[in-house]
Protein backbone atom coordinates (compact mmCIF):
# COMPACT_ATOMS: atom_id res chain seq x y z
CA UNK A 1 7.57 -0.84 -42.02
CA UNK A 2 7.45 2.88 -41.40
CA UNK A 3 5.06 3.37 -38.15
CA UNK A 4 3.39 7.01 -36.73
CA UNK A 5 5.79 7.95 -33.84
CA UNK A 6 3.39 7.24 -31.56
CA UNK A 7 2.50 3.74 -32.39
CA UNK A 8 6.35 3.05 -32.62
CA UNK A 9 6.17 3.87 -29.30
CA UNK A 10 3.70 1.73 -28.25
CA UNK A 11 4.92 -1.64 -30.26
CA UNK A 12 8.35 -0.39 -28.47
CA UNK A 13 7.41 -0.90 -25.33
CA UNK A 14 5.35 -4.20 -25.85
CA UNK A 15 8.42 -5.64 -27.54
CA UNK A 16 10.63 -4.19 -24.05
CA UNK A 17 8.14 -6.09 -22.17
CA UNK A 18 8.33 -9.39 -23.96
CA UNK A 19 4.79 -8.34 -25.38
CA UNK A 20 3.62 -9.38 -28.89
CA UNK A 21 4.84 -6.56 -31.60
CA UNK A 22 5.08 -8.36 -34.87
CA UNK A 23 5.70 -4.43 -36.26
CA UNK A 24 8.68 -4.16 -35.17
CA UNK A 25 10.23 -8.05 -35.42
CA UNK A 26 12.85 -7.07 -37.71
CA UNK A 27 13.92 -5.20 -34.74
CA UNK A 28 13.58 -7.27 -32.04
CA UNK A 29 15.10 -10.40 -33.67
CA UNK A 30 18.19 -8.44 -33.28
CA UNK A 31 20.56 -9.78 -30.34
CA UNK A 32 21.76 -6.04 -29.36
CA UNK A 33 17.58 -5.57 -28.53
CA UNK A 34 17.94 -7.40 -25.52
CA UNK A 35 19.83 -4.67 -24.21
CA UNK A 36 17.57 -2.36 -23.88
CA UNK A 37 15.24 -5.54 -22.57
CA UNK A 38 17.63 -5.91 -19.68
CA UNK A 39 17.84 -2.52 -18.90
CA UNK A 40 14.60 -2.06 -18.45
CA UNK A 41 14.27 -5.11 -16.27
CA UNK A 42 16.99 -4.04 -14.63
CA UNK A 43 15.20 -0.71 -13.50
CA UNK A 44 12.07 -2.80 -12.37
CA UNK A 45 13.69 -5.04 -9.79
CA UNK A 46 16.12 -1.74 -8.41
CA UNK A 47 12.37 -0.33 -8.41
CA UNK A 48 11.01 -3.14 -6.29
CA UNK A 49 14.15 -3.47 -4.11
CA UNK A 50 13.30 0.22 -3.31
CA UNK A 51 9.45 0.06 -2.52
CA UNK A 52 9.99 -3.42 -0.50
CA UNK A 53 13.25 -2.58 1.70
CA UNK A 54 11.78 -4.99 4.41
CA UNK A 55 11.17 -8.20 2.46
CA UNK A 56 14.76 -7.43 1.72
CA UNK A 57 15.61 -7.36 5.14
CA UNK A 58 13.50 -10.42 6.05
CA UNK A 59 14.68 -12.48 3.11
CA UNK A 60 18.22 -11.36 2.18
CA UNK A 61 19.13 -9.53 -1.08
CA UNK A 62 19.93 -12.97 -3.25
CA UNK A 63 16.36 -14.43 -2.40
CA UNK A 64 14.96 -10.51 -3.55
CA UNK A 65 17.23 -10.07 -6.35
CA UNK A 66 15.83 -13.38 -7.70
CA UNK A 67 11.95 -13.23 -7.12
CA UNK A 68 11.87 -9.41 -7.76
CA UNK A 69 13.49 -10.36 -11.29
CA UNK A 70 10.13 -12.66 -11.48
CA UNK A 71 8.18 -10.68 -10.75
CA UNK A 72 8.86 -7.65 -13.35
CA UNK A 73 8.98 -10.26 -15.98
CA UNK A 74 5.68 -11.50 -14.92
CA UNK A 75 4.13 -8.32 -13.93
CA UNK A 76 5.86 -5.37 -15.49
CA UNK A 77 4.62 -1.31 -14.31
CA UNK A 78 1.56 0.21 -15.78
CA UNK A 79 2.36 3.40 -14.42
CA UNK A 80 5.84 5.41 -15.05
CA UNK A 81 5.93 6.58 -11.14
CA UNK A 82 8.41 3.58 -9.91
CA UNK A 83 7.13 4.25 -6.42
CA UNK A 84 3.94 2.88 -7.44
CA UNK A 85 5.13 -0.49 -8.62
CA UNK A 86 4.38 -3.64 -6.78
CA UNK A 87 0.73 -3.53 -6.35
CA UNK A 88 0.69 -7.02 -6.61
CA UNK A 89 4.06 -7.77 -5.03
CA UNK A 90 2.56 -9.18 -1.92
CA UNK A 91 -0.20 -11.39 -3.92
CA UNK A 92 3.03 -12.65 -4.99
CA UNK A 93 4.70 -13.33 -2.13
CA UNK A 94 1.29 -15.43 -1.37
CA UNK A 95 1.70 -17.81 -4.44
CA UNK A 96 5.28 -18.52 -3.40
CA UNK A 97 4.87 -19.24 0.37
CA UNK A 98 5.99 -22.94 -0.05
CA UNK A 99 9.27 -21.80 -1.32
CA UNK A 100 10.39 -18.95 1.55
CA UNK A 101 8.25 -20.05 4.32
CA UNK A 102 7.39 -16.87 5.70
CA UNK A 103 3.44 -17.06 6.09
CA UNK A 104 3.50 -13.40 7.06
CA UNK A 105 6.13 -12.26 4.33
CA UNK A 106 2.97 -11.17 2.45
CA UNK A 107 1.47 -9.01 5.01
CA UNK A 108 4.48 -6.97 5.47
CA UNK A 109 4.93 -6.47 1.94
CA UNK A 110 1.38 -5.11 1.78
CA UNK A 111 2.79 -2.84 4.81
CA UNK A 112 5.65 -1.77 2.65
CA UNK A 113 3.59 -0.77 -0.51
CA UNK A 114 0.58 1.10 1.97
CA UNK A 115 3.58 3.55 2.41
CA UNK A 116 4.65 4.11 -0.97
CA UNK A 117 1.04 4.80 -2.04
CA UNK A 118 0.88 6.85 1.12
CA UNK A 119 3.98 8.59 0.16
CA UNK A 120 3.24 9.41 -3.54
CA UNK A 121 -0.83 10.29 -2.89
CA UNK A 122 -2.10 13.67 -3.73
CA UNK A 123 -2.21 15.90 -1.11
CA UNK A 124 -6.70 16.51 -0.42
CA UNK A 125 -7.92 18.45 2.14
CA UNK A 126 -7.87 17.69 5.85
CA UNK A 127 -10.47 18.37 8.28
CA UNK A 128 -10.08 21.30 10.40
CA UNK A 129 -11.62 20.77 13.89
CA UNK A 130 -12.59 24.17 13.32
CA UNK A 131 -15.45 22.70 11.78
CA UNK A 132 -16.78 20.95 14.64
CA UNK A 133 -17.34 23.96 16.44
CA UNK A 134 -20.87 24.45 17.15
CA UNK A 135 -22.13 21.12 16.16
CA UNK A 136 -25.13 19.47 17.60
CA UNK A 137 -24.04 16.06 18.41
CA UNK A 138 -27.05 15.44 15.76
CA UNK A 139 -25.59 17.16 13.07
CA UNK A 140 -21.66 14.97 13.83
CA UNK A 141 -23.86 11.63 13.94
CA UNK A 142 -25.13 12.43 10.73
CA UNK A 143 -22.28 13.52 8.89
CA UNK A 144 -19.88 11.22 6.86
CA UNK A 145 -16.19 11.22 7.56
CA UNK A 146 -14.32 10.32 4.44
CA UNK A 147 -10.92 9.24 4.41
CA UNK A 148 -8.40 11.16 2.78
CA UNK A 149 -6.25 9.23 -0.25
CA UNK A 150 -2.83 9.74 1.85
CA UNK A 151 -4.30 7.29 4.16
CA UNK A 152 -4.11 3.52 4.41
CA UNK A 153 -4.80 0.88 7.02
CA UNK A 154 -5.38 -2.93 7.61
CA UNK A 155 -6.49 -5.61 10.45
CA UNK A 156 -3.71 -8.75 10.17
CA UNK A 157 -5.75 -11.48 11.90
CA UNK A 158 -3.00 -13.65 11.99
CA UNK A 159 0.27 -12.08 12.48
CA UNK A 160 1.45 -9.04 14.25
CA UNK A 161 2.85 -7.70 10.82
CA UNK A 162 2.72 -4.20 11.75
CA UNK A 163 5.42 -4.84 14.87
CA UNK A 164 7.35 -7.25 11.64
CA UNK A 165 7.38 -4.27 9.66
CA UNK A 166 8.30 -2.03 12.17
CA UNK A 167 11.59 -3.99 13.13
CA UNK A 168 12.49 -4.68 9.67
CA UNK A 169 12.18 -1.52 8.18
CA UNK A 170 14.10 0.27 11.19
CA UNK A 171 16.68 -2.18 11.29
CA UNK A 172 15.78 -3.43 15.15
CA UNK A 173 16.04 -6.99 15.92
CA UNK A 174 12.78 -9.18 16.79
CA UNK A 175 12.39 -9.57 20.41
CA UNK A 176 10.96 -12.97 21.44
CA UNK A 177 9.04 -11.07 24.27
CA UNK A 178 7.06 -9.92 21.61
CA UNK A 179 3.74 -11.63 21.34
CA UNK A 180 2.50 -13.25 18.40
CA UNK A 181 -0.88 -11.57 18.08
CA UNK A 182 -3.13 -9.83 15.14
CA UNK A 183 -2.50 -6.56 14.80
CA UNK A 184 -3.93 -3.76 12.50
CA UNK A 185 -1.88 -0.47 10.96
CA UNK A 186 -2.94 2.55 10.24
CA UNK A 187 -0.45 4.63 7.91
CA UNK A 188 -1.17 8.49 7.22
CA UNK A 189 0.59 10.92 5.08
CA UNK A 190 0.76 14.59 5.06
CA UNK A 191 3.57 17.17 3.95
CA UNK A 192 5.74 16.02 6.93
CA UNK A 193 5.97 12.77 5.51
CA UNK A 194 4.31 9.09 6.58
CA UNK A 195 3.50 8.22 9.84
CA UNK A 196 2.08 5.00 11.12
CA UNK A 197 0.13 3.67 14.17
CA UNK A 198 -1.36 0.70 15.70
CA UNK A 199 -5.17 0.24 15.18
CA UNK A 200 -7.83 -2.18 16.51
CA UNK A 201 -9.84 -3.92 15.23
CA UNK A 202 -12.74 -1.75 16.35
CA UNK A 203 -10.93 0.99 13.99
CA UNK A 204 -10.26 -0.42 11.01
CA UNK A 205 -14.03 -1.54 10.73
CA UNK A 206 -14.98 2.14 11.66
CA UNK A 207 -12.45 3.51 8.77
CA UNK A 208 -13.61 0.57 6.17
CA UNK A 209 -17.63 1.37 7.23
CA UNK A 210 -16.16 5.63 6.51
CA UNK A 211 -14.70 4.67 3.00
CA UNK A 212 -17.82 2.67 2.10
CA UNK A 213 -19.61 5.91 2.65
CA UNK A 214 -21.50 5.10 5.90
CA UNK A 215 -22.78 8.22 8.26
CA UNK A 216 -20.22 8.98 11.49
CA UNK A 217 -23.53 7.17 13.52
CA UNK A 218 -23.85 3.74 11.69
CA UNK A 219 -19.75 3.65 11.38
CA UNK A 220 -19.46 3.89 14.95
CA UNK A 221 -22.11 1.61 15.33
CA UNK A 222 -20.26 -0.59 12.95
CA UNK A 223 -17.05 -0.50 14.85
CA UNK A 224 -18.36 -1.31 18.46
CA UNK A 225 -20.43 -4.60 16.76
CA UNK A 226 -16.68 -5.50 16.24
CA UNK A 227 -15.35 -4.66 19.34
CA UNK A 228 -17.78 -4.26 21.78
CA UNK A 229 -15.32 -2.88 24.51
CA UNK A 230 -14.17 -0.29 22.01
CA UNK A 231 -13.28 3.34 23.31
CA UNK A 232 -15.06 5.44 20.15
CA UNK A 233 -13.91 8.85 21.59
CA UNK A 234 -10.47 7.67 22.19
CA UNK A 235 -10.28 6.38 18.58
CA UNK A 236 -12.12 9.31 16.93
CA UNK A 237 -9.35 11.89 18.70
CA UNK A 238 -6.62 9.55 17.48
CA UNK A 239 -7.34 9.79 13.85
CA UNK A 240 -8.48 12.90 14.15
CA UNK A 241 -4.83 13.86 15.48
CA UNK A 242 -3.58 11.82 12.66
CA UNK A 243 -5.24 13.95 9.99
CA UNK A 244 -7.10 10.82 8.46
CA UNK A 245 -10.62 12.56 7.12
CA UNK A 246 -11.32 14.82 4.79
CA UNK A 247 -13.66 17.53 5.43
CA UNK A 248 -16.89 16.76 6.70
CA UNK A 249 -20.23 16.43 4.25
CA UNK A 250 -23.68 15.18 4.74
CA UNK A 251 -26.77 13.62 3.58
């Protein structure tokens, strides 16, 4: 069956990705097909080795090779930036806690792909502080603070995932001073590269309350109903300093 290039294409790629392609069976009931099959999968789990380094770290490179192979057969990319596969890596993770045991293997992976969509966002605008100059406190309390798309950040209730990331992905050991306490992360991006923070709990609801498009008055408000003891100018100059908004707009 002769096909348009660009629907060859198409059944191509279902057929690389164990899809149906009944156009194309003649060619894929061929044994040198899987091949190319392999290959591809091949690429997918170097991909996700990649874009999780410390689930390697924390599980060993047999346990990775093995469920990273499962999951690019089960979920194989949408998107042809490799750096953005494993969106649902940690979900993942989740399903197969029974087998590794790690109840916060998930959360770190979640870590791990915050960065590479850090890493790989478009580069928006950042707030000067130029622009603050001359406000009326009115005029800040009314304004909304959006976060920019190089920005990511999470509360773990129940691990400290951020210090579990940290170790893993610098290659420290885990102390057993450390304390075994939520903690929240706060990852940025600009043209220097990612950086990454600790953030309360009081400032992750104040960024969440930001990207749901709440004024800079009823996210702080927001924030300290969290965590009532919460320092708001501290935590506005630190993500200030970590280029987190975007410019300022209004209602």
């Amino acid at each position: 069956m002769n096909l348009p290039l660009g629907q060859f294409q198409d059944a191509f790629i279902d057929a690389l990705y164990r899809r149906p392609a009944p156009q194309l069976q003649d060619l894929t009931g061929q044994a040198a097909f899987a091949v190319y099959r392999n290959t591809v999968l091949a690429g997918c789990v170097d991909a996700l080795r990649a874009n999780f380094p410390s689930i390697e770290i924390l599980v060993g490179p047999d346990w990775m090779q093995e469920v990273a192979t499962a999951y690019a057969n089960h979920s194989p990319p949408d998107d042809p930036r490799l750096i953005r596969y494993g969106a649902g890596f940690a979900e993942f993770l989740q399903q197969l806690q029974a087998h590794h045991g790690l109840p916060y293997l998930a959360d770190v992976a979640r870590l791990d792909f915050f960065w590479c969509e850090v890493f790989s966002a478009d580069q928006d605008s950042c707030l000067d502080l130029a622009e603050l100059a001359g406000m009326t406190a009115s005029d800040l309390m009314h304004s909304h603070l959006t976060p920019r798309q190089s920005v990511r950040w999470q509360w773990f209730e129940t691990h400290p995932a951020l210090s579990l990331w940290r170790c893993s992905r610098e290659g420290q050991p885990w102390s057993e001073a450390q304390p075994w306490v939520a903690e929240g992360a706060l990852l940025s991006g600009n043209r220097d590269g990612v950086s990454h923070q600790p953030l309360e709990i009081g400032g992750c609801a104040f960024l969440d309350a930001c990207a749901a498009g709440h004024s800079l008055e009823t996210a702080s408000q927001l924030a300290q109903q969290c965590q009532p003891d919460l320092d708001f100018n501290d935590l506005l100059g630190r993500l200030l300093q970590a280029q987190v908004f975007r410019p300022l707009s209004f209602t």
